[in-house]
PDB file of N, CA and C in Angstrom:
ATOM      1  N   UNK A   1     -99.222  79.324 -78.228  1.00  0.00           N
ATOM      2  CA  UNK A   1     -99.834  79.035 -79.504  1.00  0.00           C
ATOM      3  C   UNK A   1     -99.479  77.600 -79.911  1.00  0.00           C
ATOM      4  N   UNK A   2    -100.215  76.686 -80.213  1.00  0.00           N
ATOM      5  CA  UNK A   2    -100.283  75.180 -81.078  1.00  0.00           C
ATOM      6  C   UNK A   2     -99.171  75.126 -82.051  1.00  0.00           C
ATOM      7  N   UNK A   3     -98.747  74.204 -82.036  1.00  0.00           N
ATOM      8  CA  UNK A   3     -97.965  73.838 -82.896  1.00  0.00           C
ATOM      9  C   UNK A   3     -98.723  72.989 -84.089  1.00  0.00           C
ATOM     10  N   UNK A   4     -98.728  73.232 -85.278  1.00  0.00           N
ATOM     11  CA  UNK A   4     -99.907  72.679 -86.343  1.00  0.00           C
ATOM     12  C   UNK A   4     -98.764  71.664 -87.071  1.00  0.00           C
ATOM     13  N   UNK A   5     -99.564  70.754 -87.493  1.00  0.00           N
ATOM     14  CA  UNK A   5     -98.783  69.666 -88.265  1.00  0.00           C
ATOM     15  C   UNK A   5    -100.013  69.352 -89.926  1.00  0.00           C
ATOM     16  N   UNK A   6     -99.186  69.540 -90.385  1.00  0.00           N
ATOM     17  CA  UNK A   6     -99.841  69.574 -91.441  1.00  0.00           C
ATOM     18  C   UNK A   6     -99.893  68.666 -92.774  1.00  0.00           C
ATOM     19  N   UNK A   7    -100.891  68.102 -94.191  1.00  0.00           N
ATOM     20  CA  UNK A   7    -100.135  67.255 -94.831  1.00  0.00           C
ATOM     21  C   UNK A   7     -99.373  68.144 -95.824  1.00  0.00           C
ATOM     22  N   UNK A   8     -98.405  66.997 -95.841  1.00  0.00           N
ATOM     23  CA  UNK A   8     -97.108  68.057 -96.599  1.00  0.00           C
ATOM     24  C   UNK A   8     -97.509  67.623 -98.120  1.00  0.00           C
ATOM     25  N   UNK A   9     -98.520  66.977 -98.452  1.00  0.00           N
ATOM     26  CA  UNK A   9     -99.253  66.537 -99.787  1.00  0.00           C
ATOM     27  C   UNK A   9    -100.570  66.184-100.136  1.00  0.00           C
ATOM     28  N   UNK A  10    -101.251  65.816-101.108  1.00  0.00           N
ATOM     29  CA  UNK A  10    -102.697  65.243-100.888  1.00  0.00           C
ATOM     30  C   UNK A  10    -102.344  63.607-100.959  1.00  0.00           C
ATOM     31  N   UNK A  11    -103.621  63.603-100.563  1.00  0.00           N
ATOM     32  CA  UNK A  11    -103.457  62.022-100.651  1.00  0.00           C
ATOM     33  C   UNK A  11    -104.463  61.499 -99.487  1.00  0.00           C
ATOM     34  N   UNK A  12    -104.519  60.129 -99.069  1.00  0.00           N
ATOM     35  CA  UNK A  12    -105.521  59.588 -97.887  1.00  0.00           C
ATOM     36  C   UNK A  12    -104.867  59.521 -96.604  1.00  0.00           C
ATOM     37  N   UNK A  13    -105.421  59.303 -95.798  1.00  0.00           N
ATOM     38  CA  UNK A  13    -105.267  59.233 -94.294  1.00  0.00           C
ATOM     39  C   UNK A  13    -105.109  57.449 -93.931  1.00  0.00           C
ATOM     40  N   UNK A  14    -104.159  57.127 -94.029  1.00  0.00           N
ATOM     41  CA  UNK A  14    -103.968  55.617 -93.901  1.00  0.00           C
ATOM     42  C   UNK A  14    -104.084  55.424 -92.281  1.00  0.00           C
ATOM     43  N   UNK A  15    -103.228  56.126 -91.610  1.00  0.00           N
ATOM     44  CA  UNK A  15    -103.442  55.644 -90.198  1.00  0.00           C
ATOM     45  C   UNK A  15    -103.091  56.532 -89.171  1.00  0.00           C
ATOM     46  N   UNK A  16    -103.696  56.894 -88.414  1.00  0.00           N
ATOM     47  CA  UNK A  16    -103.560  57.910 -87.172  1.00  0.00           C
ATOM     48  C   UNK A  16    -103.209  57.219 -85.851  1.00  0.00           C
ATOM     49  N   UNK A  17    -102.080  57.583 -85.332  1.00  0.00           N
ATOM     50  CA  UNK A  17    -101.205  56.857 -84.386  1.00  0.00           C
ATOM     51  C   UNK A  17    -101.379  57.922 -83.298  1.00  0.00           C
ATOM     52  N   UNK A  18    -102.023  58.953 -83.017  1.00  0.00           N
ATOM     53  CA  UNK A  18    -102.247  59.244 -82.029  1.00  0.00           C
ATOM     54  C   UNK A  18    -103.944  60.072 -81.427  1.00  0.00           C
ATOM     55  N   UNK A  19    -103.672  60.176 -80.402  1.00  0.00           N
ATOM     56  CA  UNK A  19    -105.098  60.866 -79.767  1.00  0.00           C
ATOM     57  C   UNK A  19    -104.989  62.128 -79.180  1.00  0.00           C
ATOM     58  N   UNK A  20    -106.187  62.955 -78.575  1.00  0.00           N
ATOM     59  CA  UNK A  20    -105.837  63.838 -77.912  1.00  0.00           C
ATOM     60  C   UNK A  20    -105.141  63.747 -76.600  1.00  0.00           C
ATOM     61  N   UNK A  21    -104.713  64.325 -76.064  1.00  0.00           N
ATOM     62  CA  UNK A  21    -104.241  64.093 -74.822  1.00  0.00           C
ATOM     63  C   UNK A  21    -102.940  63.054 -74.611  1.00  0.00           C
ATOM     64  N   UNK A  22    -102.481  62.772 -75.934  1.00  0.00           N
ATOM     65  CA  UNK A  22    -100.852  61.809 -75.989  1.00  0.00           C
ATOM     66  C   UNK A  22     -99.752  62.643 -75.806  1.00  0.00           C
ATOM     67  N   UNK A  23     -98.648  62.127 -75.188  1.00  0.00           N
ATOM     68  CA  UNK A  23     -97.338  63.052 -74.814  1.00  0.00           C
ATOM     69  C   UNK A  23     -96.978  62.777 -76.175  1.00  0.00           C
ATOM     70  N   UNK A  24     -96.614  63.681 -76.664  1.00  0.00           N
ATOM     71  CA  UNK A  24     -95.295  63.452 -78.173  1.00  0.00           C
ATOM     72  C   UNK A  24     -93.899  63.622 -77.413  1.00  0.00           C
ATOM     73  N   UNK A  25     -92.952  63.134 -78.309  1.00  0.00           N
ATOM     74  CA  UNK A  25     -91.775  63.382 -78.451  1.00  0.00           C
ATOM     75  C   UNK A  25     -91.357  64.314 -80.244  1.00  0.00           C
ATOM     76  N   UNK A  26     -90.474  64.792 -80.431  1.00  0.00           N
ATOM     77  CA  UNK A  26     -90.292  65.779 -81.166  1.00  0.00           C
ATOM     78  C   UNK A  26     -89.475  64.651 -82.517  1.00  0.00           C
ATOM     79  N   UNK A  27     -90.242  64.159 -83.597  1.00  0.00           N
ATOM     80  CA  UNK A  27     -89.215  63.131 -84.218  1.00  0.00           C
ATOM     81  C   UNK A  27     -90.644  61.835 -84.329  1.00  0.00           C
ATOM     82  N   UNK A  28     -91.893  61.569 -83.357  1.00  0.00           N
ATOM     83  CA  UNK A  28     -92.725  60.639 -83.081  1.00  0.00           C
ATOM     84  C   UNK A  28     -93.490  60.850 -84.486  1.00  0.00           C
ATOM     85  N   UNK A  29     -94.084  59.694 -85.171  1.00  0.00           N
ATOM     86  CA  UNK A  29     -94.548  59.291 -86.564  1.00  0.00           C
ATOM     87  C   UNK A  29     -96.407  59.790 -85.332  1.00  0.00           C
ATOM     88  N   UNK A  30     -96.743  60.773 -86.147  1.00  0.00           N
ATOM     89  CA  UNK A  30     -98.038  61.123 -85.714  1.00  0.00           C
ATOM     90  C   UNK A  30     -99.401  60.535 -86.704  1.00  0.00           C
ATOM     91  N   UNK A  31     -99.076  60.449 -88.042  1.00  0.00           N
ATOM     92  CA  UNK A  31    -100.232  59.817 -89.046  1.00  0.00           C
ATOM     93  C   UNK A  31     -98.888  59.417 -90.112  1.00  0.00           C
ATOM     94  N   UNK A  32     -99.682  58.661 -90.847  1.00  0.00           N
ATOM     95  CA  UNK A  32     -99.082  57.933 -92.100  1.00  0.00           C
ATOM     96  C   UNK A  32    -100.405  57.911 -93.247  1.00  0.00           C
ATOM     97  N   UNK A  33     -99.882  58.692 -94.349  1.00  0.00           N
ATOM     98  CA  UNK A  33    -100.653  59.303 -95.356  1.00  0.00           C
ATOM     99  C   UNK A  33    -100.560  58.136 -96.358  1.00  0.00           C
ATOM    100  N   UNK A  34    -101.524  58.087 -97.476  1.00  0.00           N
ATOM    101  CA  UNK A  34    -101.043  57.080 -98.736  1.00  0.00           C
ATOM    102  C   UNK A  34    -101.041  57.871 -99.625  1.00  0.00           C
ATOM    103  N   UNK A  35     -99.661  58.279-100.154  1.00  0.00           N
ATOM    104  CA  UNK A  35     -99.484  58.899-101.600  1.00  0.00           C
ATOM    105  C   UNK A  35     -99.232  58.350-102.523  1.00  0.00           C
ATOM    106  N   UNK A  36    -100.267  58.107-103.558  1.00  0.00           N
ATOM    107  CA  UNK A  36     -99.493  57.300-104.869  1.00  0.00           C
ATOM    108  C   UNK A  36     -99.300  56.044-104.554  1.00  0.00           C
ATOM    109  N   UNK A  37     -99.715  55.206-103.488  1.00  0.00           N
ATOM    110  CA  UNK A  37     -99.003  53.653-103.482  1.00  0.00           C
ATOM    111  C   UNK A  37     -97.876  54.020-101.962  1.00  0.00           C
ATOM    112  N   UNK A  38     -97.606  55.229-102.200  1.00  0.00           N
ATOM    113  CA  UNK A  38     -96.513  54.727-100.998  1.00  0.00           C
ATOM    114  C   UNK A  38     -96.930  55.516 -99.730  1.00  0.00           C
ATOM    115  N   UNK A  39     -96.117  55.105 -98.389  1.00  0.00           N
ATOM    116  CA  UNK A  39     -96.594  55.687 -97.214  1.00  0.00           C
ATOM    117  C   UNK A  39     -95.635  57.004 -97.125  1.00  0.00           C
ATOM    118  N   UNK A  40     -96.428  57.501 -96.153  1.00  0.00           N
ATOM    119  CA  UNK A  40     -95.531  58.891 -96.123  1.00  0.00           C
ATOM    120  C   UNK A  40     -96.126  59.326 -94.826  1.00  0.00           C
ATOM    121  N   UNK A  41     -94.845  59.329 -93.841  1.00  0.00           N
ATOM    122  CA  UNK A  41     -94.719  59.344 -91.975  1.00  0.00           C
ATOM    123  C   UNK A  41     -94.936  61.071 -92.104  1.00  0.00           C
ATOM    124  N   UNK A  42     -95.664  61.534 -91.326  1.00  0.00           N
ATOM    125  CA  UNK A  42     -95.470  62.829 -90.647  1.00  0.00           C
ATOM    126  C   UNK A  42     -95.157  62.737 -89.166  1.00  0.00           C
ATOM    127  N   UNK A  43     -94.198  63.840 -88.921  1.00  0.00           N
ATOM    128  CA  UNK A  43     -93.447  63.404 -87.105  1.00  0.00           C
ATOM    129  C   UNK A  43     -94.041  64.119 -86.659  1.00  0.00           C
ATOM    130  N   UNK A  44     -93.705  64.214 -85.348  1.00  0.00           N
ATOM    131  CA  UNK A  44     -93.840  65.677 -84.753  1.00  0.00           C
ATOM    132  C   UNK A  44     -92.726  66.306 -84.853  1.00  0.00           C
ATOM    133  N   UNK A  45     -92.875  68.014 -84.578  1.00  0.00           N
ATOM    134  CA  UNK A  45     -91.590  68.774 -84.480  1.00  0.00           C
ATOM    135  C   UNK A  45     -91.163  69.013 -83.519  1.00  0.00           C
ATOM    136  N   UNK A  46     -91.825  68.626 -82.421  1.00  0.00           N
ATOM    137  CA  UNK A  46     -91.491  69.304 -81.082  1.00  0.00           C
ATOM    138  C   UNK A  46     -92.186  68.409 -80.507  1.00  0.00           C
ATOM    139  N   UNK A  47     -91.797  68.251 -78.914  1.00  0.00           N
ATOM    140  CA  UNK A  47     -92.226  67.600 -78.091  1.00  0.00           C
ATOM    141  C   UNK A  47     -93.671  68.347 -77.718  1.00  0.00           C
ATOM    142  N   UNK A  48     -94.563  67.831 -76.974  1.00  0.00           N
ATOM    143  CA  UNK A  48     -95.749  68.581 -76.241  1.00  0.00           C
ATOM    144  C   UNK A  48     -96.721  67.337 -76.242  1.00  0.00           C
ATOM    145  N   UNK A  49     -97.846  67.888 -76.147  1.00  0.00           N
ATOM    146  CA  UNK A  49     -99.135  66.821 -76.049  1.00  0.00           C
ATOM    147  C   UNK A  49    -100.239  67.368 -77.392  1.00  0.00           C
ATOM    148  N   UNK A  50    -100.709  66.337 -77.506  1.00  0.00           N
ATOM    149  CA  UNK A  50    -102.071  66.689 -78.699  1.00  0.00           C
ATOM    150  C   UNK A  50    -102.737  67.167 -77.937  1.00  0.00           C
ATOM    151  N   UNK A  51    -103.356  67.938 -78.451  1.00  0.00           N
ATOM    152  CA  UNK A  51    -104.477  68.889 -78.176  1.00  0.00           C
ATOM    153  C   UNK A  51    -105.738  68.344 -78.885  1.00  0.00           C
ATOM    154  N   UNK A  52    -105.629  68.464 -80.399  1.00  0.00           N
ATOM    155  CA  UNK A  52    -106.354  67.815 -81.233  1.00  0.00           C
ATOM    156  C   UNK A  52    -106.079  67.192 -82.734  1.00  0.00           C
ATOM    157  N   UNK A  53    -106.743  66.102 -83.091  1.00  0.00           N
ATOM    158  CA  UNK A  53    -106.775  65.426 -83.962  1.00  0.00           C
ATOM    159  C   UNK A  53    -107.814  65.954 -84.806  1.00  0.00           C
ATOM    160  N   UNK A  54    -108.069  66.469 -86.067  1.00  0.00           N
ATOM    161  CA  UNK A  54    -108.418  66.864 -86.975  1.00  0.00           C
ATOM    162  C   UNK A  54    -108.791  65.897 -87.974  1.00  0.00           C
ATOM    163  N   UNK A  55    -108.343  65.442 -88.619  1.00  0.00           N
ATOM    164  CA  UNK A  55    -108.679  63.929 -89.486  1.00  0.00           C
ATOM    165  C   UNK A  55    -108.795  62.738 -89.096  1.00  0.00           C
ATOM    166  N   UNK A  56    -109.736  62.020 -89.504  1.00  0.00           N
ATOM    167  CA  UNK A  56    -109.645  60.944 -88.626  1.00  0.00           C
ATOM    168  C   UNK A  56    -109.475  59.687 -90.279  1.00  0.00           C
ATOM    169  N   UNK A  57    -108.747  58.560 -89.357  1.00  0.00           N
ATOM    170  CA  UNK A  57    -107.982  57.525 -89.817  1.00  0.00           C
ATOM    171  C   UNK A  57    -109.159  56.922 -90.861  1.00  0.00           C
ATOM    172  N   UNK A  58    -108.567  56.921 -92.542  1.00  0.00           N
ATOM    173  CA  UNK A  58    -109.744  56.198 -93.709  1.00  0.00           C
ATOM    174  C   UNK A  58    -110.272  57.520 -94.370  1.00  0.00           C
ATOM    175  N   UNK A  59    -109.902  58.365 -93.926  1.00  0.00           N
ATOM    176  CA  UNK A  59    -110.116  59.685 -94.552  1.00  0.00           C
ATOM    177  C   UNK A  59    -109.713  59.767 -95.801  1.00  0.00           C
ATOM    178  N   UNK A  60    -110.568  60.341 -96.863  1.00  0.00           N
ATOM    179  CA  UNK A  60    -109.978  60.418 -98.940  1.00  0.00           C
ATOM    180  C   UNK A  60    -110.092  61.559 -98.891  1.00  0.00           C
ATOM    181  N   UNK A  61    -108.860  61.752 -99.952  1.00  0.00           N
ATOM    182  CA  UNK A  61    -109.084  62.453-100.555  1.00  0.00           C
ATOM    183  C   UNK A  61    -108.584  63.985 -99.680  1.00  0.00           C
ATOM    184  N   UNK A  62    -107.381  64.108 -99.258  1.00  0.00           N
ATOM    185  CA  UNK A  62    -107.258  65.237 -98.394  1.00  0.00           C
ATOM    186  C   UNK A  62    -106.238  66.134 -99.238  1.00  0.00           C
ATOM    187  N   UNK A  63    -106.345  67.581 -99.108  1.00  0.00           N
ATOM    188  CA  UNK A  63    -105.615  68.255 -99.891  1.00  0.00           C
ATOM    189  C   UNK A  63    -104.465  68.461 -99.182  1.00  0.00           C
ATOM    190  N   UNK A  64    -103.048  69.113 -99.528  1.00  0.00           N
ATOM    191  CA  UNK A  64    -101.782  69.374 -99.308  1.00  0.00           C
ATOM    192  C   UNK A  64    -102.127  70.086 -98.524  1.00  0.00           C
ATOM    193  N   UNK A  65    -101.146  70.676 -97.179  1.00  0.00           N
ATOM    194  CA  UNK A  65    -101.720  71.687 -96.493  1.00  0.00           C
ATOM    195  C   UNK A  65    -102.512  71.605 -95.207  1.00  0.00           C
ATOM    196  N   UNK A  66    -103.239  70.558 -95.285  1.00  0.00           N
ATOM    197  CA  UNK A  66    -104.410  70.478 -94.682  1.00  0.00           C
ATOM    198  C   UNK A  66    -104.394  70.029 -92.780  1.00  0.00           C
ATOM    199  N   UNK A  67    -104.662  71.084 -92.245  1.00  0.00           N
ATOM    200  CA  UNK A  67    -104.204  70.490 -90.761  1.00  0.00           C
ATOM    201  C   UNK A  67    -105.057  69.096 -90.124  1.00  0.00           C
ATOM    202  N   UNK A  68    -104.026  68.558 -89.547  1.00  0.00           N
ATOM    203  CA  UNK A  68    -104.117  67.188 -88.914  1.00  0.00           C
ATOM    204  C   UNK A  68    -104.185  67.365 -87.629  1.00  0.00           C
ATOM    205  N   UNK A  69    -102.870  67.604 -87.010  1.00  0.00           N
ATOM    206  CA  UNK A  69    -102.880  67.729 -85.783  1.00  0.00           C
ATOM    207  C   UNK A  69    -102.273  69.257 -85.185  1.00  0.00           C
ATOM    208  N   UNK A  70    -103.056  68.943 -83.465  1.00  0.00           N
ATOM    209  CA  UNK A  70    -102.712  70.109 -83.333  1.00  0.00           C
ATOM    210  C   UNK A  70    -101.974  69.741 -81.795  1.00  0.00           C
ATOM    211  N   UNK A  71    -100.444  70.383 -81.766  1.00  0.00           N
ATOM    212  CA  UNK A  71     -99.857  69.996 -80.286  1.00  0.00           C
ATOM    213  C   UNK A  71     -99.226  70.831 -79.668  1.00  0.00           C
ATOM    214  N   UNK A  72     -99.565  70.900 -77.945  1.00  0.00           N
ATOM    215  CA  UNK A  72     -99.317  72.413 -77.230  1.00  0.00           C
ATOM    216  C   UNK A  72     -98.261  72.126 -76.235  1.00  0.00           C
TER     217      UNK A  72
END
């Protein structure tokens, strides 16, 4: 089963640092959100590979919750 990464807030999609098919490491900055003025890193939790990317980078307006990535 996927490991889901999710935003841990709302806010925009400032920049997506990875693709499908990238090796992660468990700790690796996968997107960087804009909340309020400031950035906010989501990692990965675990090592594996993307599977899929869900939002793509310039994206508004995204709710808390909302899956991003997905890594197996």
């Amino acid at each position: 089963m996927p490991t889901e990464v999710r935003t841990q807030t709302a806010g925009n999609m400032w920049k997506v640092l990875v693709k499908s098919g990238d090796a992660v490491k468990a700790g690796d900055t996968l997107f960087i959100m804009e909340v309020m003025k400031m950035e906010v890193a989501h990692e990965a939790p675990s090592d594996g590979t993307v599977l899929a990317v869900h939002v793509a980078e310039g994206a508004e307006g995204l709710d808390a919750d909302q899956l991003v990535v997905e890594i197996g």
